[in-house]
Protein backbone atom coordinates (compact mmCIF):
# COMPACT_ATOMS: atom_id res chain seq x y z
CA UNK A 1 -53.15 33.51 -83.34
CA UNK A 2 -55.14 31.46 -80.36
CA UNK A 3 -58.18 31.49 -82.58
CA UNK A 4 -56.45 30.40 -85.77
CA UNK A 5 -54.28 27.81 -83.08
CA UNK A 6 -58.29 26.45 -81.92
CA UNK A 7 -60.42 26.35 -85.33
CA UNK A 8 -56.68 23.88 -86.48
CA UNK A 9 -57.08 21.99 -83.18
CA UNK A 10 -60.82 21.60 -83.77
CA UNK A 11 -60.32 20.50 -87.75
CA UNK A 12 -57.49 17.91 -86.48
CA UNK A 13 -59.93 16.40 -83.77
CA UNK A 14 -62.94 16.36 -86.42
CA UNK A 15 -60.27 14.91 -88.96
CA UNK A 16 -59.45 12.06 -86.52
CA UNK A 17 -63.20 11.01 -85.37
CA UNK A 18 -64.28 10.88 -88.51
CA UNK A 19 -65.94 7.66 -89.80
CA UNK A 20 -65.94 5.97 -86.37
CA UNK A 21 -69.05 5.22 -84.90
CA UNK A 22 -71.77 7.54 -82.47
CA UNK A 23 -74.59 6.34 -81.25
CA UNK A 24 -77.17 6.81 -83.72
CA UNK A 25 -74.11 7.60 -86.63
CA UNK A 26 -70.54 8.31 -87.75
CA UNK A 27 -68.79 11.18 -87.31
CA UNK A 28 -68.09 13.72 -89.95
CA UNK A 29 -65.92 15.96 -90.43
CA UNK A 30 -67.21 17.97 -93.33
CA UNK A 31 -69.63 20.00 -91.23
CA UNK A 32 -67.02 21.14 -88.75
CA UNK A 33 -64.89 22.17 -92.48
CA UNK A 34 -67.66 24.37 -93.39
CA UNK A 35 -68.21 25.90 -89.71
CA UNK A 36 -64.23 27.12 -89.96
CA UNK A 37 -64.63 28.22 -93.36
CA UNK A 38 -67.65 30.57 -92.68
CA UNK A 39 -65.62 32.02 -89.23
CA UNK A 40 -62.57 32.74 -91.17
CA UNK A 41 -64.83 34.40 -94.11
CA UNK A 42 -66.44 36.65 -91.52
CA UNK A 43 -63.26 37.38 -89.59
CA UNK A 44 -61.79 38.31 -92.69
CA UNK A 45 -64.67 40.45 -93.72
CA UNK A 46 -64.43 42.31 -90.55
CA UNK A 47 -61.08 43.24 -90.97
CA UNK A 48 -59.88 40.91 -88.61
CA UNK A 49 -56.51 39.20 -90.89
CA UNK A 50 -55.99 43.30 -91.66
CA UNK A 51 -52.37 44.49 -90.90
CA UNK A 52 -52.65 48.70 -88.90
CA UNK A 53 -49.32 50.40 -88.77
C-alpha cells in the first residue's frame, strides 16, 4: 500500500508541474505516466498484487 500511496503521490506532483516552465523546457507528465505503468506491470508480473491464504 506505501508503494501504490508513492507512484499516486508522484503522478499527482507530475500532474500539477506539468506545462510550467524548466530551464531549458516544460514539464511533462507523460513520461512519469509511462514510468508507473511499467512498475505496476512488473509488480504485477512478479506476483506482487497476488492474494496467499
Amino acid at each position: 500500500m506505501i508503494l501504490l500511496s508513492l507512484m499516486m503521490l508522484s503522478l499527482g506532483i507530475a500532474m500539477e508541474k506539468h506545462g510550467t516552465p524548466r530551464k531549458s523546457e516544460r514539464h511533462n507528465v507523460w513520461p512519469v505516466v509511462l514510468a508507473v505503468c511499467v512498475e505496476l506491470t512488473l509488480l504485477y508480473w512478479g506476483g506482487f498484487f497476488s492474494v496467499h491464504n
